[in-house]
PDB file of N, CA and C in Angstrom:
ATOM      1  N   UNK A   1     -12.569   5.157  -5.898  1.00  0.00           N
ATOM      2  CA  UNK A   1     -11.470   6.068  -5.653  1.00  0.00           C
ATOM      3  C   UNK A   1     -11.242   6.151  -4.146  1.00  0.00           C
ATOM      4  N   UNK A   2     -10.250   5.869  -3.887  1.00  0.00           N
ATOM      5  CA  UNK A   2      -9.505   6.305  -2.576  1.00  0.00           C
ATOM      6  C   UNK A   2      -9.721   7.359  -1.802  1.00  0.00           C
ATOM      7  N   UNK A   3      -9.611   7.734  -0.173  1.00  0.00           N
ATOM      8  CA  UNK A   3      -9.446   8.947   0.591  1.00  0.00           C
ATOM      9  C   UNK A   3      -8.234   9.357   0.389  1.00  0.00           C
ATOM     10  N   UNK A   4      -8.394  10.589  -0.241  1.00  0.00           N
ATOM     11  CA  UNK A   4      -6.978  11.587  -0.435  1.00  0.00           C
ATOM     12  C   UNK A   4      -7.051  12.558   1.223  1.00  0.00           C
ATOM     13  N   UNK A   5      -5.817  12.373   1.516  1.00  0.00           N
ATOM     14  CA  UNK A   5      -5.607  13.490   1.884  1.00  0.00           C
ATOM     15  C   UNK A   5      -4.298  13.919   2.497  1.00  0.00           C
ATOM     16  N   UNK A   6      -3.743  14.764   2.943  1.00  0.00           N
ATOM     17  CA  UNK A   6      -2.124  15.856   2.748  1.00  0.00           C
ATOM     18  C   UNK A   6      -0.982  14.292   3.430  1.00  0.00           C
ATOM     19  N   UNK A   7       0.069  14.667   3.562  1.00  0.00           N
ATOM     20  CA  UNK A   7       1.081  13.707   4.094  1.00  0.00           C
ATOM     21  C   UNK A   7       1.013  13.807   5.447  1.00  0.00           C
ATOM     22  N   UNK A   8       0.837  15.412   6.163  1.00  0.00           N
ATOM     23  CA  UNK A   8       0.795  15.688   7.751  1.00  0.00           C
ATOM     24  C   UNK A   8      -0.170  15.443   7.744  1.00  0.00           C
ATOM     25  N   UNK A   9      -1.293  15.129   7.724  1.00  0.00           N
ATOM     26  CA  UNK A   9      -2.549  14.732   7.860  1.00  0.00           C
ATOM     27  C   UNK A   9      -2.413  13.051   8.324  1.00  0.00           C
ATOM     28  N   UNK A  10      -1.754  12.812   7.466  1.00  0.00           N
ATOM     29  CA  UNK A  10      -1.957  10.945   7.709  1.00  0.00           C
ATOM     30  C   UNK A  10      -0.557  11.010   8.746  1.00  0.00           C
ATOM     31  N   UNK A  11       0.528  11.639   8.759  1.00  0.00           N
ATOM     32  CA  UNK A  11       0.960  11.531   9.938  1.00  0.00           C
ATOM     33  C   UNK A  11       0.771  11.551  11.037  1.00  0.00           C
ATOM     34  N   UNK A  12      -0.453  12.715  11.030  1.00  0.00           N
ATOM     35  CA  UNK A  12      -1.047  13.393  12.381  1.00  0.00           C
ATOM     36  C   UNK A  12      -2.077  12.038  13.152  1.00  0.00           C
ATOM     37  N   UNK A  13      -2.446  11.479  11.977  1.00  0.00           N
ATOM     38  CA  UNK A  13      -3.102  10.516  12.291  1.00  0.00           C
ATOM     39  C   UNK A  13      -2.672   9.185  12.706  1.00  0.00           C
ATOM     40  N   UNK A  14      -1.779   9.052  12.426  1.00  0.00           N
ATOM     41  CA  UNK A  14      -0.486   7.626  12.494  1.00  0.00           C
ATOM     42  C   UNK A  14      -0.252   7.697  14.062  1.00  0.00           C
ATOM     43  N   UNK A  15       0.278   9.344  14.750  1.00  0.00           N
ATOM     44  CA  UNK A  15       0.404   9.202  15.361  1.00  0.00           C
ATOM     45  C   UNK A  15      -0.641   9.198  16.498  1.00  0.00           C
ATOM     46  N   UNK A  16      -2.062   9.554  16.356  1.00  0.00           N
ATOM     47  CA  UNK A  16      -2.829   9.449  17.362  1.00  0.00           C
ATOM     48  C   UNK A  16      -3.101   7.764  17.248  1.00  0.00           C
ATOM     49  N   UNK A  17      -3.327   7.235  16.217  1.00  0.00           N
ATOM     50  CA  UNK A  17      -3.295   5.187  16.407  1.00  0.00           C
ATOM     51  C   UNK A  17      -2.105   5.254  17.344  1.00  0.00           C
ATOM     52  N   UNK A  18      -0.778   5.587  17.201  1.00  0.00           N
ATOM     53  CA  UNK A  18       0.321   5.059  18.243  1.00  0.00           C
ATOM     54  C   UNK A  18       0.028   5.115  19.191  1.00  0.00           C
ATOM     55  N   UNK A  19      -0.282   6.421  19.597  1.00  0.00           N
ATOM     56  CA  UNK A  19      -0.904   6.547  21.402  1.00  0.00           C
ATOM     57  C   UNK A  19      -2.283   6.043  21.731  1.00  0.00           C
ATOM     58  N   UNK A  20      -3.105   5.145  20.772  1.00  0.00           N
ATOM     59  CA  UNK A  20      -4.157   4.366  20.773  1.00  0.00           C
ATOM     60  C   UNK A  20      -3.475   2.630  21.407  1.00  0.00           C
ATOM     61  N   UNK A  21      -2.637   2.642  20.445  1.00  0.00           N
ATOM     62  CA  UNK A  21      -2.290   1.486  20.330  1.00  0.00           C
ATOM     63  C   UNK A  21      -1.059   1.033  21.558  1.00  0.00           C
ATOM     64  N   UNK A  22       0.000   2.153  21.780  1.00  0.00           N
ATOM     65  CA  UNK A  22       0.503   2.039  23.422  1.00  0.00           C
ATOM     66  C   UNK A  22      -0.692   2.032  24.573  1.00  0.00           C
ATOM     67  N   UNK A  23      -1.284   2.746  24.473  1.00  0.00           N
ATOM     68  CA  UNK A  23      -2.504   3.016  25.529  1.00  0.00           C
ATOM     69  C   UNK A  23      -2.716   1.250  25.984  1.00  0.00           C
ATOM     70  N   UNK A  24      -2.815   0.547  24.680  1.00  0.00           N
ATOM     71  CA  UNK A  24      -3.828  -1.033  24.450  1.00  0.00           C
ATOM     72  C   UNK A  24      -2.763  -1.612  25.368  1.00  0.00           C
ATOM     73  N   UNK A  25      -1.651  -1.535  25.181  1.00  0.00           N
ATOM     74  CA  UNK A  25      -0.256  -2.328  25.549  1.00  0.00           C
ATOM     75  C   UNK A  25      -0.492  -1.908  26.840  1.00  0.00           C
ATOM     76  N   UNK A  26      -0.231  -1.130  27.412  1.00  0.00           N
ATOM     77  CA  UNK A  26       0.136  -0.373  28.979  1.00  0.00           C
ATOM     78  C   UNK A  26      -1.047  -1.141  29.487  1.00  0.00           C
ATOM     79  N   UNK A  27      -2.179  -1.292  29.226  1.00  0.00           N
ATOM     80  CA  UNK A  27      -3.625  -1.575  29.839  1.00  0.00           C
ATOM     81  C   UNK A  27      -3.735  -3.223  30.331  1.00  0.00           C
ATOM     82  N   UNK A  28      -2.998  -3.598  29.201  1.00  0.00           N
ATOM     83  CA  UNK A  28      -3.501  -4.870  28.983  1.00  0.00           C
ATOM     84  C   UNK A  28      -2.181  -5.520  30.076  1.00  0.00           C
ATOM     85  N   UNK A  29      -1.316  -4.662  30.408  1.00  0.00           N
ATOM     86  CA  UNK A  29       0.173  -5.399  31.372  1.00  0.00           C
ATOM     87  C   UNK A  29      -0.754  -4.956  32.579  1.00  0.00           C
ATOM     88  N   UNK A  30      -0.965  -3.799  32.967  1.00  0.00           N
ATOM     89  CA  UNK A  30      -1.164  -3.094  34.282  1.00  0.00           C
ATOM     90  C   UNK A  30      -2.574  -4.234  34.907  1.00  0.00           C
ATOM     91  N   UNK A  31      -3.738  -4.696  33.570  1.00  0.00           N
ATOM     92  CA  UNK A  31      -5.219  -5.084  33.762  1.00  0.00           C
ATOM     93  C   UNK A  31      -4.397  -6.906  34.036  1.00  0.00           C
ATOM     94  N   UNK A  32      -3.061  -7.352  33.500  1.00  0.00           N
ATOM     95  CA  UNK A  32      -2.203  -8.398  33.747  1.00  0.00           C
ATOM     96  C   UNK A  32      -1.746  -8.294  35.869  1.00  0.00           C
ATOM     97  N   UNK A  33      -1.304  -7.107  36.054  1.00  0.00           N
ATOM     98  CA  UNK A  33      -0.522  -7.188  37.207  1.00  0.00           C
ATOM     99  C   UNK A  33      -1.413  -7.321  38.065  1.00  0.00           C
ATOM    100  N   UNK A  34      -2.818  -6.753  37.777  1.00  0.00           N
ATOM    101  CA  UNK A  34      -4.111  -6.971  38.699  1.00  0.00           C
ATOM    102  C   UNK A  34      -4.655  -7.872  38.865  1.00  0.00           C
ATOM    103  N   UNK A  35      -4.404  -8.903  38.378  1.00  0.00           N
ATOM    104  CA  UNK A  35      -4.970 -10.174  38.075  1.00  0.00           C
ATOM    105  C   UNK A  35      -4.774 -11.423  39.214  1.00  0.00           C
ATOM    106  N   UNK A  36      -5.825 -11.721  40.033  1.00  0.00           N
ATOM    107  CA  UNK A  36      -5.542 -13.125  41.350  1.00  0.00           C
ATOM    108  C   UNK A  36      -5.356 -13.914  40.344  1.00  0.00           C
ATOM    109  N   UNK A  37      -4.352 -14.874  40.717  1.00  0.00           N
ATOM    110  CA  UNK A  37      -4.231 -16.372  39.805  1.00  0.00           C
ATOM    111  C   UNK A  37      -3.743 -17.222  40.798  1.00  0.00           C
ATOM    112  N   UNK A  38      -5.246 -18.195  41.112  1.00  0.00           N
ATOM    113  CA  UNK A  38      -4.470 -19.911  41.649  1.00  0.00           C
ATOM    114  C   UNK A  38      -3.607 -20.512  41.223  1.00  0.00           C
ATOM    115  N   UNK A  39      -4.115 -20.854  39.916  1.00  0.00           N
ATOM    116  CA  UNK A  39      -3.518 -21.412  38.696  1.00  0.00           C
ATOM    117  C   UNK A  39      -2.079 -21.044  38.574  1.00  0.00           C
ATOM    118  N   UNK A  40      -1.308 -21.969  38.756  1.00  0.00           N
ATOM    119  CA  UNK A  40       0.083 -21.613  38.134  1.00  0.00           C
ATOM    120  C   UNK A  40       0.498 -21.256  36.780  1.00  0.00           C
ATOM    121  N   UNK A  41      -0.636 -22.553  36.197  1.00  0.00           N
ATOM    122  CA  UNK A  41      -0.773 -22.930  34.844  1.00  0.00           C
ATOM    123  C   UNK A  41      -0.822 -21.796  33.831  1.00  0.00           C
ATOM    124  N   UNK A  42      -2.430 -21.609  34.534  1.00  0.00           N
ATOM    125  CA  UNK A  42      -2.869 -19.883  33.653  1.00  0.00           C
ATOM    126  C   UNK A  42      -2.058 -18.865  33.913  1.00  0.00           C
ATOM    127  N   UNK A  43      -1.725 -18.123  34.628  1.00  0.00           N
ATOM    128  CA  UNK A  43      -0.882 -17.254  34.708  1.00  0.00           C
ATOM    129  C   UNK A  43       0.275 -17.544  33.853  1.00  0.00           C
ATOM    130  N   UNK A  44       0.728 -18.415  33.873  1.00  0.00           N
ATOM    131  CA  UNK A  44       1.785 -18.388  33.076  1.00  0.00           C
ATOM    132  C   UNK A  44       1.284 -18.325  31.101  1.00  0.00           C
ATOM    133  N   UNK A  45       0.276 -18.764  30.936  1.00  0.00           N
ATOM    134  CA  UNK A  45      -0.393 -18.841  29.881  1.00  0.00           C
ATOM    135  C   UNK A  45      -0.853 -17.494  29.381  1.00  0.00           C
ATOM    136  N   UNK A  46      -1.406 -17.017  30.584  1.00  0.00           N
ATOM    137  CA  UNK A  46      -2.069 -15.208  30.210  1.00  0.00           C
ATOM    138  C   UNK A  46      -0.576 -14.361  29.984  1.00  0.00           C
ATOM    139  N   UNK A  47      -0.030 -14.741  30.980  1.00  0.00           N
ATOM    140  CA  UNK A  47       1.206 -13.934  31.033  1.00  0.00           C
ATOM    141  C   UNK A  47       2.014 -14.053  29.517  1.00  0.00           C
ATOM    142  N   UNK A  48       1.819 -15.209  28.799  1.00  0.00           N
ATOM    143  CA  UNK A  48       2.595 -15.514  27.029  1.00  0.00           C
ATOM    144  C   UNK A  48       1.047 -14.366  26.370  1.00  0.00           C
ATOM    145  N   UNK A  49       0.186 -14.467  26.118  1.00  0.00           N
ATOM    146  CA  UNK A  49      -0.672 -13.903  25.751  1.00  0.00           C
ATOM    147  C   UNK A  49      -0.156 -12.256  25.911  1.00  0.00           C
ATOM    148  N   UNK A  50      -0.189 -11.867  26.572  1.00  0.00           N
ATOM    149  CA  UNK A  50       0.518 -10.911  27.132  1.00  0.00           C
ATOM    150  C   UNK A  50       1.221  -9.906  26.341  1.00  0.00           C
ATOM    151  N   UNK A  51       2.398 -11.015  27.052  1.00  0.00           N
ATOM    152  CA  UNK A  51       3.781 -10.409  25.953  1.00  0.00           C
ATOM    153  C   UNK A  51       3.486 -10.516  24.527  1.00  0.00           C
ATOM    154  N   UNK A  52       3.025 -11.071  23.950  1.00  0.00           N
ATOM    155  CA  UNK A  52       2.606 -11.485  22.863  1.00  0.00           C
ATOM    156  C   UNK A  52       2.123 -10.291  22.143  1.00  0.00           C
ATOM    157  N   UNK A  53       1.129  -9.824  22.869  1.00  0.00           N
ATOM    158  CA  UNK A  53       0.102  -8.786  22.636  1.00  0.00           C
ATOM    159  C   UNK A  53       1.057  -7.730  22.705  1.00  0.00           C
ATOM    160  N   UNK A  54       1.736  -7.581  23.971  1.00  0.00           N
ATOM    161  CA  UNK A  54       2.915  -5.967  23.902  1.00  0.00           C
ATOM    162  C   UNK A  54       3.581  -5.983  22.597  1.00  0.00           C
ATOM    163  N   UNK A  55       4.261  -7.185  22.141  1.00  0.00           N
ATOM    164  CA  UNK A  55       5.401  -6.965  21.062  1.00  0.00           C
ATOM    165  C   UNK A  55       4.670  -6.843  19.986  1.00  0.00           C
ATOM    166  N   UNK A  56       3.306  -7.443  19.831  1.00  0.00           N
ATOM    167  CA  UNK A  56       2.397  -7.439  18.651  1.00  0.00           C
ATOM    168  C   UNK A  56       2.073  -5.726  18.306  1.00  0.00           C
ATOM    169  N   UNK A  57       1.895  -5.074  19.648  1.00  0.00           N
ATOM    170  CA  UNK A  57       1.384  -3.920  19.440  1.00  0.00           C
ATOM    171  C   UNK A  57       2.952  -2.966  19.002  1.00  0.00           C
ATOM    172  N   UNK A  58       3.788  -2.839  19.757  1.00  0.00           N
ATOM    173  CA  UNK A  58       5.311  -2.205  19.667  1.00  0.00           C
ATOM    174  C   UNK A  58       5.663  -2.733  17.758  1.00  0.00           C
ATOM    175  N   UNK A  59       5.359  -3.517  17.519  1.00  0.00           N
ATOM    176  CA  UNK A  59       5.968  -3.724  16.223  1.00  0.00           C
ATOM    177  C   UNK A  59       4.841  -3.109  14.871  1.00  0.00           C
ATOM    178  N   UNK A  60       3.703  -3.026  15.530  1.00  0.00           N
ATOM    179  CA  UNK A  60       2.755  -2.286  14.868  1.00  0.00           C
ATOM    180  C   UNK A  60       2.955  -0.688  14.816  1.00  0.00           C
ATOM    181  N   UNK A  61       3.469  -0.458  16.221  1.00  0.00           N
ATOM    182  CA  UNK A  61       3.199   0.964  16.378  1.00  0.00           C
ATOM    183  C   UNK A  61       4.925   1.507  15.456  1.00  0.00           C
ATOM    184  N   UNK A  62       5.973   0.634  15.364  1.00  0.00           N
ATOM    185  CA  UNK A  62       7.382   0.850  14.622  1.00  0.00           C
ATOM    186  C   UNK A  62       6.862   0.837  12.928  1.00  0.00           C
ATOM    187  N   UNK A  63       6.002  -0.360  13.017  1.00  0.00           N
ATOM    188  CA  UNK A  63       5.520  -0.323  11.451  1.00  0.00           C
ATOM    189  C   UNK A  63       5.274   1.283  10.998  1.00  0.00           C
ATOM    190  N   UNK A  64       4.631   1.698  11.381  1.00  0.00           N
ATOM    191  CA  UNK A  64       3.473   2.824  11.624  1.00  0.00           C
ATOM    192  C   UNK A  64       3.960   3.975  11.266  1.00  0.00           C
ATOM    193  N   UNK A  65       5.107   4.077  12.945  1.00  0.00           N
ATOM    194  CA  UNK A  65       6.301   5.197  12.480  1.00  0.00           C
ATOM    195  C   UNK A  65       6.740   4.986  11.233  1.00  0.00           C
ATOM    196  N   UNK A  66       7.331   4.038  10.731  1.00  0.00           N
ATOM    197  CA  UNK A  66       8.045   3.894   9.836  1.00  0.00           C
ATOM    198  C   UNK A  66       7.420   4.255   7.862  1.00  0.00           C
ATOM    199  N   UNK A  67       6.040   4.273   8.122  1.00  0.00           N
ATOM    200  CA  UNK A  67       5.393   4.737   6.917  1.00  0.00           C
ATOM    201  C   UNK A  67       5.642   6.434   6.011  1.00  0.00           C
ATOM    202  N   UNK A  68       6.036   5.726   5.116  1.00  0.00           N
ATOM    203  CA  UNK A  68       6.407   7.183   4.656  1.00  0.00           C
ATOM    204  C   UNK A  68       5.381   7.787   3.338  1.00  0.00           C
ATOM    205  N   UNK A  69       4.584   9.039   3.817  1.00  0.00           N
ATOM    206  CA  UNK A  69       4.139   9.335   2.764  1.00  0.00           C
ATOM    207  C   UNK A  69       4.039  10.597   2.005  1.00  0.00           C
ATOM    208  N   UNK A  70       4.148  10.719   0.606  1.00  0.00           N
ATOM    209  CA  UNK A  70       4.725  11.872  -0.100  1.00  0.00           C
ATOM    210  C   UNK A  70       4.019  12.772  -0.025  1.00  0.00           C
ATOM    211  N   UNK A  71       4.780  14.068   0.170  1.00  0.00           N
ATOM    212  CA  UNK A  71       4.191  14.882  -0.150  1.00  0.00           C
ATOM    213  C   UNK A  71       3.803  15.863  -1.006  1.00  0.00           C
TER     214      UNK A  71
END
């Protein structure tokens, strides 16, 4: 059997993952802008990784919002 519990409850919770999961995004650009790179190569490589990771997280955190549950 499953964890029951209220609809604001799992909202309340949805939304502390969002500000988990922006937190990951913001970190991972800012821990990006800090970054020495010789490499033309890599940088441009970390930098796809990156974005990758922002839109990965933004489309998670829309998923998220977007869950609807009854009450």
């Amino acid at each position: 059997m499953g964890l029951r519990i209220s609809a604001s409850s799992a909202k309340g919770q949805i939304r502390q993952y969002i500000r988990l999961i922006d937190n990951v995004a913001k970190q991972a650009e800012k821990n990006f802008k800090d970054m020495d790179f010789e490499n033309a190569d890599r940088r441009e490589e970390t930098e796809e990784i990156i974005q990758r990771m922002v839109k990965d997280c933004e489309e998670t955190a829309g998923d998220m919002e977007n869950t609807y549950f009854e009450e």
